[in-house]
Protein backbone atom coordinates (compact mmCIF):
# COMPACT_ATOMS: atom_id res chain seq x y z
CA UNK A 1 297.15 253.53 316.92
CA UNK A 2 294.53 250.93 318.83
CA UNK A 3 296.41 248.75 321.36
CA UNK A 4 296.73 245.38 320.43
CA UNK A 5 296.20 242.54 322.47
CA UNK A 6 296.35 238.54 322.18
CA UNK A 7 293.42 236.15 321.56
CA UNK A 8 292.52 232.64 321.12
CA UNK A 9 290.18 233.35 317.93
CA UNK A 10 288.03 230.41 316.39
CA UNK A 11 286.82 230.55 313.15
CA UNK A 12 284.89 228.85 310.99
CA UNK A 13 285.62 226.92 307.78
CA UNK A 14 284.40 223.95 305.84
CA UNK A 15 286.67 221.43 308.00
CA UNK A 16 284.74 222.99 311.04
CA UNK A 17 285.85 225.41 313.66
CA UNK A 18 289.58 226.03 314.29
CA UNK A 19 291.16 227.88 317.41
CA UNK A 20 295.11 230.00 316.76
CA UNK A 21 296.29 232.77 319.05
CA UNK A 22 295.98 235.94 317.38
CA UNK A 23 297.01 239.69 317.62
CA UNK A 24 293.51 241.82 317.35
CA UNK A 25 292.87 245.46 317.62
CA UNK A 26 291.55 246.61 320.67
CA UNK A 27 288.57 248.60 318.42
CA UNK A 28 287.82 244.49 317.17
CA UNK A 29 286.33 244.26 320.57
CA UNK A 30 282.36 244.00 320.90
CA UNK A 31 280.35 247.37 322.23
CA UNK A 32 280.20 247.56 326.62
CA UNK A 33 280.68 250.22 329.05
CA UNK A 34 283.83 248.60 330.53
CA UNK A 35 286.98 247.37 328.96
CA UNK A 36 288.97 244.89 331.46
CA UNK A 37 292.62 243.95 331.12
CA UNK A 38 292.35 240.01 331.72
CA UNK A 39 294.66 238.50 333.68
CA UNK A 40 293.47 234.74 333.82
CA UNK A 41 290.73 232.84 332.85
CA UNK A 42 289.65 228.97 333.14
CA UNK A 43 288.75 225.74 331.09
CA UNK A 44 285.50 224.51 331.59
CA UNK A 45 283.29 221.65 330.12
CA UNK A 46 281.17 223.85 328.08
CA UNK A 47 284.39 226.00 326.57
CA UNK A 48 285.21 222.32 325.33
CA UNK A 49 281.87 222.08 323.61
CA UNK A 50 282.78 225.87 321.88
CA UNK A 51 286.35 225.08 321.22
CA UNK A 52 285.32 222.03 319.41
CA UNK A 53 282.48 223.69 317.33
CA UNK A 54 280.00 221.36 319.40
CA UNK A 55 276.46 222.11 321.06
CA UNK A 56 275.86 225.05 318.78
CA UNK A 57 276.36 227.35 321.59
CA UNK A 58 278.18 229.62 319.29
CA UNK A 59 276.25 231.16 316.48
CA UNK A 60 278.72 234.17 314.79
CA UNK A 61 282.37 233.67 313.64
CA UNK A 62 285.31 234.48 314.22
CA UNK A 63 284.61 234.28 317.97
CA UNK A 64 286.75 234.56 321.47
CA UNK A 65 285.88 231.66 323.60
CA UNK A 66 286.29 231.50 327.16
CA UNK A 67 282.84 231.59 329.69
CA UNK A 68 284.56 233.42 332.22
CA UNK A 69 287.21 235.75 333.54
CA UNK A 70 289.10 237.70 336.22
CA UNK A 71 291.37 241.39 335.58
CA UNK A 72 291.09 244.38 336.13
CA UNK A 73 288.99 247.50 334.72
CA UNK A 74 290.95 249.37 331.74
CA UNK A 75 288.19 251.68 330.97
CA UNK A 76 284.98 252.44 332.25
CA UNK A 77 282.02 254.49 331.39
CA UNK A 78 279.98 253.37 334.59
CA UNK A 79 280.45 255.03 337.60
CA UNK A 80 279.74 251.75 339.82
CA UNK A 81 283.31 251.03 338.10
CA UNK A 82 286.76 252.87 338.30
CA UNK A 83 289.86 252.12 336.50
CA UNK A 84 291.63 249.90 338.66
CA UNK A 85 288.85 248.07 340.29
CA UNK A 86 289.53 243.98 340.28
CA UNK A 87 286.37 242.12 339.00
CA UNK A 88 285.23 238.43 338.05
CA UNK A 89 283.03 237.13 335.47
CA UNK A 90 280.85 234.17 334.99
CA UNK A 91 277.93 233.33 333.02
CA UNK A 92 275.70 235.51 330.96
CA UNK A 93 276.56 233.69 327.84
CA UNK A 94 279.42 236.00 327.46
CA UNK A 95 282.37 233.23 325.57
CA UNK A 96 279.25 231.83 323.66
CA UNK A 97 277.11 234.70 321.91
CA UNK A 98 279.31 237.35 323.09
CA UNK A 99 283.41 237.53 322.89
CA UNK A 100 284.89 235.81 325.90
CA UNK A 101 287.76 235.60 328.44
CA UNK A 102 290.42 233.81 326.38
CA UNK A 103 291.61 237.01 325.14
CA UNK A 104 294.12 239.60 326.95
CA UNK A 105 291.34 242.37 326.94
CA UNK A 106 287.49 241.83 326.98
CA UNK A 107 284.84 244.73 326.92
CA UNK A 108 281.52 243.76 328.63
CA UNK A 109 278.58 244.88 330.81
CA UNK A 110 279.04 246.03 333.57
CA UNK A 111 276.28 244.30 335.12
CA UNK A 112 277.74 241.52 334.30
CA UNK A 113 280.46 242.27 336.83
CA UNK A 114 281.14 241.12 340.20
CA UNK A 115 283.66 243.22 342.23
CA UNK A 116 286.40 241.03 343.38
CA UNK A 117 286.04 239.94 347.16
CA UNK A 118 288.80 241.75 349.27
CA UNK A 119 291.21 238.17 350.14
CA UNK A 120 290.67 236.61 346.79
CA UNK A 121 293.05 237.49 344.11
CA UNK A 122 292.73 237.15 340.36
CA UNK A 123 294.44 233.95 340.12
CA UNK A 124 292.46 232.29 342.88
CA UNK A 125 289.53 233.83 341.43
CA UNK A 126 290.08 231.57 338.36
CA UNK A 127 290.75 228.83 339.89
CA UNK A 128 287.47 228.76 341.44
CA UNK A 129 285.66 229.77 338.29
CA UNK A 130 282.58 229.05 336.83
CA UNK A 131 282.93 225.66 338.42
CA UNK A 132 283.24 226.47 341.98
CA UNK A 133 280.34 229.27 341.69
CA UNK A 134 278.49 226.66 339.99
CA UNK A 135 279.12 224.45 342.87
CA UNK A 136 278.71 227.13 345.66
CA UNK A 137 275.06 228.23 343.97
CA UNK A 138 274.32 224.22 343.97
CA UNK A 139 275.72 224.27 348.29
CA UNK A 140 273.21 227.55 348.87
CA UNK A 141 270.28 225.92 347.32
CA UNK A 142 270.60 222.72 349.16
CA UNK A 143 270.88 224.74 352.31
CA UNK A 144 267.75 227.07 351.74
CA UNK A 145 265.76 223.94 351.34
CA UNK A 146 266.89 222.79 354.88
CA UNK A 147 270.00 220.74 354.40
CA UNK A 148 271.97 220.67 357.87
CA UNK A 149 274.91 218.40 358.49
CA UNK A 150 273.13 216.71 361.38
CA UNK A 151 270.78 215.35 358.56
CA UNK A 152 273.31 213.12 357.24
CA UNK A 153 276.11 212.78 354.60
CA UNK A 154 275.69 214.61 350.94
CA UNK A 155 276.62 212.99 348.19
CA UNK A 156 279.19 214.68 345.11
CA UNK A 157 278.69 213.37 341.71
CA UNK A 158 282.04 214.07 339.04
CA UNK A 159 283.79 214.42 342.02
CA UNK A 160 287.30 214.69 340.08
CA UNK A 161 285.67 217.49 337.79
CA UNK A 162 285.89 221.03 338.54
CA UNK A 163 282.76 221.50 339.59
CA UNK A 164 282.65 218.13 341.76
CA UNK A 165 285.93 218.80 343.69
CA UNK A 166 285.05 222.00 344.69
CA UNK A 167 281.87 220.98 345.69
CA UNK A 168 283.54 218.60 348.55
CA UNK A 169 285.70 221.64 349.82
CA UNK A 170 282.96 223.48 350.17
CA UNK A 171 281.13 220.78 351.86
CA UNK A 172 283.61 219.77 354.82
CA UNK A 173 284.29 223.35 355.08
CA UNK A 174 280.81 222.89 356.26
CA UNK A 175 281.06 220.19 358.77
CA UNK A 176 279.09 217.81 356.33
CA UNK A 177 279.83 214.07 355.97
CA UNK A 178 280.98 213.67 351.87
CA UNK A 179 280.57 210.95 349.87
CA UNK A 180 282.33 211.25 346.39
CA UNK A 181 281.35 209.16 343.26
CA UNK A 182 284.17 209.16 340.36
CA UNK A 183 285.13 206.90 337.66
CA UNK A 184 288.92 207.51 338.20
CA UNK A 185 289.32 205.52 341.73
CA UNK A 186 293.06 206.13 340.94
CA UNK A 187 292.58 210.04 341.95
CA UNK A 188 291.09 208.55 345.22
CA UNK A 189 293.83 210.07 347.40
CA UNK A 190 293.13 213.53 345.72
CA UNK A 191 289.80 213.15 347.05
CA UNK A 192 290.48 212.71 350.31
CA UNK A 193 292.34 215.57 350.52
CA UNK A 194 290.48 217.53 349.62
CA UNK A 195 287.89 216.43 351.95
CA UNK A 196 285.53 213.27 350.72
CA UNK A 197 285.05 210.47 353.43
CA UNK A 198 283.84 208.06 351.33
CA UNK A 199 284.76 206.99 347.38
CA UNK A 200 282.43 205.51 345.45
CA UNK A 201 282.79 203.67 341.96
CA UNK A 202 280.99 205.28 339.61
CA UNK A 203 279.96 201.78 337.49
CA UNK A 204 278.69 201.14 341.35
CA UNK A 205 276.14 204.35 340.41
CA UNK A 206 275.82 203.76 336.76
CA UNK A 207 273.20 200.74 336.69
CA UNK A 208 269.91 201.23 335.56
CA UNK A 209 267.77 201.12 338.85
CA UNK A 210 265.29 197.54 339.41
CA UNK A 211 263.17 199.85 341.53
CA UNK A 212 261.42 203.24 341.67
CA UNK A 213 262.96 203.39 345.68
CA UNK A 214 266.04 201.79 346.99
CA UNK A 215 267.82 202.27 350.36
CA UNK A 216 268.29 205.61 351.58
CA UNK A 217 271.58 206.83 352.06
CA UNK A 218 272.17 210.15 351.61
CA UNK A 219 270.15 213.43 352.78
CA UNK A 220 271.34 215.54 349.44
CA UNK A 221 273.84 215.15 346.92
CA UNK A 222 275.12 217.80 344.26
CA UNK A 223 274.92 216.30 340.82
CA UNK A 224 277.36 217.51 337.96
CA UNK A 225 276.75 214.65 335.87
CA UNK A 226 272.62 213.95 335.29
CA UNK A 227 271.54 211.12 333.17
CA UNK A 228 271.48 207.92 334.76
CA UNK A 229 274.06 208.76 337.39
CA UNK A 230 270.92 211.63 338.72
CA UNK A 231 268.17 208.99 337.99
CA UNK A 232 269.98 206.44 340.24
CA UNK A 233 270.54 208.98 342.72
CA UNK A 234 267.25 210.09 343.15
CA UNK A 235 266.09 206.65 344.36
CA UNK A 236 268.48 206.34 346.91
CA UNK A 237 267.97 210.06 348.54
CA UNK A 238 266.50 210.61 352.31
CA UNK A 239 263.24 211.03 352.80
CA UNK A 240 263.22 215.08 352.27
CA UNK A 241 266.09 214.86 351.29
CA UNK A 242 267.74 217.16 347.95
CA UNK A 243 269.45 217.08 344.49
CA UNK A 244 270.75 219.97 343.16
CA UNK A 245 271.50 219.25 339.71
CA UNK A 246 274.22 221.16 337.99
CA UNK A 247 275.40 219.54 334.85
CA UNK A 248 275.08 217.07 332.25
CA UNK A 249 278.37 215.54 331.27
CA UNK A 250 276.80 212.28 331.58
CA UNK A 251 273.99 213.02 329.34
CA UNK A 252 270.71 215.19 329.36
CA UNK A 253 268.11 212.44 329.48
CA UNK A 254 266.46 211.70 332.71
CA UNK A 255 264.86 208.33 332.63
CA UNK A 256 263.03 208.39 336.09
CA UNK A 257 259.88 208.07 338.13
CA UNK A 258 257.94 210.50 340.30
CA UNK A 259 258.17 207.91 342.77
CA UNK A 260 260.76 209.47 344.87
CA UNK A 261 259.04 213.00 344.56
CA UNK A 262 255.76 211.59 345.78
CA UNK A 263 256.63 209.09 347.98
CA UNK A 264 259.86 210.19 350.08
CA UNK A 265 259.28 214.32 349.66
CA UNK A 266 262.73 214.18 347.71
CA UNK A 267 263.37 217.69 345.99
CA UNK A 268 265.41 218.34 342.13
CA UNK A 269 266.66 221.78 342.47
CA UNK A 270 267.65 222.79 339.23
CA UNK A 271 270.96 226.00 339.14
CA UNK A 272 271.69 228.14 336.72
CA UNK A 273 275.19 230.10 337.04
CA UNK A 274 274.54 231.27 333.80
CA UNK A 275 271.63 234.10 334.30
CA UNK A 276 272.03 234.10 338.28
CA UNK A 277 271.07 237.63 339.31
CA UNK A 278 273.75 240.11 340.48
CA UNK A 279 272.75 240.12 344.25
CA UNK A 280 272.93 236.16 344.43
CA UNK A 281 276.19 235.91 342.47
CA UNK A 282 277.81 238.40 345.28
CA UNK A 283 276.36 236.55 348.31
CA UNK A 284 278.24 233.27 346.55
CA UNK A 285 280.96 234.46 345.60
CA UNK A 286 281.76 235.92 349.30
CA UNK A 287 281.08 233.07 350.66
CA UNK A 288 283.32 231.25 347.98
CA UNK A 289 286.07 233.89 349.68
CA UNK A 290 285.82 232.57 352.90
CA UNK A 291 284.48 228.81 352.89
CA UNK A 292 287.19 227.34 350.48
CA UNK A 293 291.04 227.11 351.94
CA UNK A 294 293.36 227.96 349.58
CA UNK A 295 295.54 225.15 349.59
CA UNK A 296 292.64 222.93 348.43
CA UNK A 297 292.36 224.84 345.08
CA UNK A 298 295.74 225.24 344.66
CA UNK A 299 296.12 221.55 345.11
CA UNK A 300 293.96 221.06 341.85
CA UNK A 301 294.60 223.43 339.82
CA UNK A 302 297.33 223.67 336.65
CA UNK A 303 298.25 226.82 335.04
CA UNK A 304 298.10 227.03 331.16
CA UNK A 305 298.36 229.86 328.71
CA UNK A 306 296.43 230.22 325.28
CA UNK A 307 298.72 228.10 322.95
CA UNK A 308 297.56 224.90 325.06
CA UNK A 309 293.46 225.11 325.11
CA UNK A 310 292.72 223.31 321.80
CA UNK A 311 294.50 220.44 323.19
CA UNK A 312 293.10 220.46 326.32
CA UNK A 313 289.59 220.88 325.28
CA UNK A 314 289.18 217.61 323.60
CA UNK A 315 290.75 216.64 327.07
CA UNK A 316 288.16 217.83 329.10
CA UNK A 317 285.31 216.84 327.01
CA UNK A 318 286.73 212.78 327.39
CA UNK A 319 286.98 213.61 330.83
CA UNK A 320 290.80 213.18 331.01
CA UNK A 321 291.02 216.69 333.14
CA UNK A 322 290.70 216.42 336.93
CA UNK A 323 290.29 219.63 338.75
CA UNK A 324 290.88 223.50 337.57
CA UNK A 325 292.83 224.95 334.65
CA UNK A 326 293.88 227.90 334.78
CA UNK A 327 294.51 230.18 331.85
CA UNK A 328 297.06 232.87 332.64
CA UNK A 329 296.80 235.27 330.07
CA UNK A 330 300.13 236.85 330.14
CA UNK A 331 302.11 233.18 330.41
């Protein structure tokens, strides 16, 4: 008899697309070389989108959700994996056109993998995420295009969302000056701890800019948001100075100039934690192992099992979530 295992399934029905935990087959799961027992998983923005049936990001029903995962390997039929071996995943569209990590048991890829880093655990693992890869691939490409903290403070936009709060750990963990914009000034304490110097408003960042340049006060920033939170920030950036823009919760128009391109040498970096090749994701995810203390994440981060996502995803969409959950998949 096939082991059975639990899973938040959506499906799909003329009221839209509905999410209830359900007992599958383990032969229900999708073809792959390696079958890992999942231990925890996370909530992110874009599993909001899926839960909710939004963005189109999921084409076949039913479908298990859930962009990214930590466990260990059940089954393998590649030898760069044994049974046993911990391993995280992010990215690769796997929770949107493949079956994801909100399940107890997910069969994959295995270059998809990443081998777990020796001092990080599942659970910590999770708690980093997608986000905090996100915001560590957003950190390395600031720093191959020169960014030093003797070049002035860096700027965090959605500094209460996953990716954002992260990004500040990883930041001062760096000896850089942070600056943090959010639109929940009451989390401000939250902020500082873990490790912004300066709060910001966001309606302070959220006018429509009078000119194509205006003071310069910040040598990079690392934009979750875009829209016209990223075209106000990129008239206010260093002279060669950079953006790395990660996300789009605040929209996915950019109503700009070239201006600050042409005439202060700024540079848009543009990340992608979704196809990142295998040889970056490993360099950032070591460093994620060593560059963020644990008591920062832990500090952010709540601990949820299945029963509790469709609730929380029209949370997270409204922007109601601040820092990491956690899905345990055994709670």
């Amino acid at each position: 008899m096939a082991t059975q295992f639990q899973a938040l399934v959506l499906e799909k029905g003329e009221s839209g697309v509905h999410g209830s935990v359900q007992k599958l087959d383990e032969d229900s799961l999708p073809k792959g070389d390696v079958t890992v027992a999942v231990s925890h998983s996370t909530l992110n923005y874009k599993d909001g989108l899926i839960l909710n049936g939004l963005g189109r990001l999921v084409k076949n029903y039913p479908h298990i959700p859930g962009i990214d995962f930590s466990g260990t390997v059940e089954n393998s039929k590649n030898s760069d994996y044994v049974v046993g071996d911990q391993v995280v995943l992010t990215g690769w569209r796997v929770g949107e056109s493949h079956w994801g990590g909100f399940a107890q048991k997910a069969r994959v890829d295995p270059n998809w993998l990443v081998p777990m880093p020796d001092n990080l655990s599942p659970k910590r693992a999770m708690a980093i995420g997608t986000a905090g890869f996100t915001a560590m691939l957003a950190f390395m490409a600031l720093e191959d295009h020169g960014m030093r903290p003797e070049k002035g403070s860096v700027l965090v936009t959605g500094a209460n969302g996953g990716v954002g709060s992260i990004a500040i750990a990883i930041l001062k963990a760096n000896g850089y000056e942070v600056h943090a914009v959010t639109g929940r000034m009451n989390l401000s304490d939250r902020l500082e701890a873990m490790g912004a110097d300066k709060i910001i408003d966001r309606s302070e960042m959220m006018i429509e800019p009078k000119r194509p340049l205006q003071g310069e006060y910040w040598a990079g920033c690392i934009d979750a948001v875009g829209g016209k939170m990223l075209a106000n920030v990129l008239t206010q950036i260093k002279h060669g100075g950079c953006v790395a823009a990660c996300g789009l919760a605040g929209g996915a128009h950019l109503a700009t100039t070239v201006i600050p391109f042409l005439l202060r040498g700024v540079n848009l970096l543009g990340v992608d934690s979704v196809m990142c090749p295998i040889g970056r994701r490993k360099e950032a995810w070591a460093r994620l192992a060593k560059d963020i203390p644990s008591q920062a994440v832990g500090n952010i981060t709540q601990i949820v099992g299945l029963e509790e996502l469709p609730d929380l995803a029209d949370k997270i969409l409204a922007g109601q979530i601040a820092g990491r959950v956690v899905v345990d998949l055994n709670r």
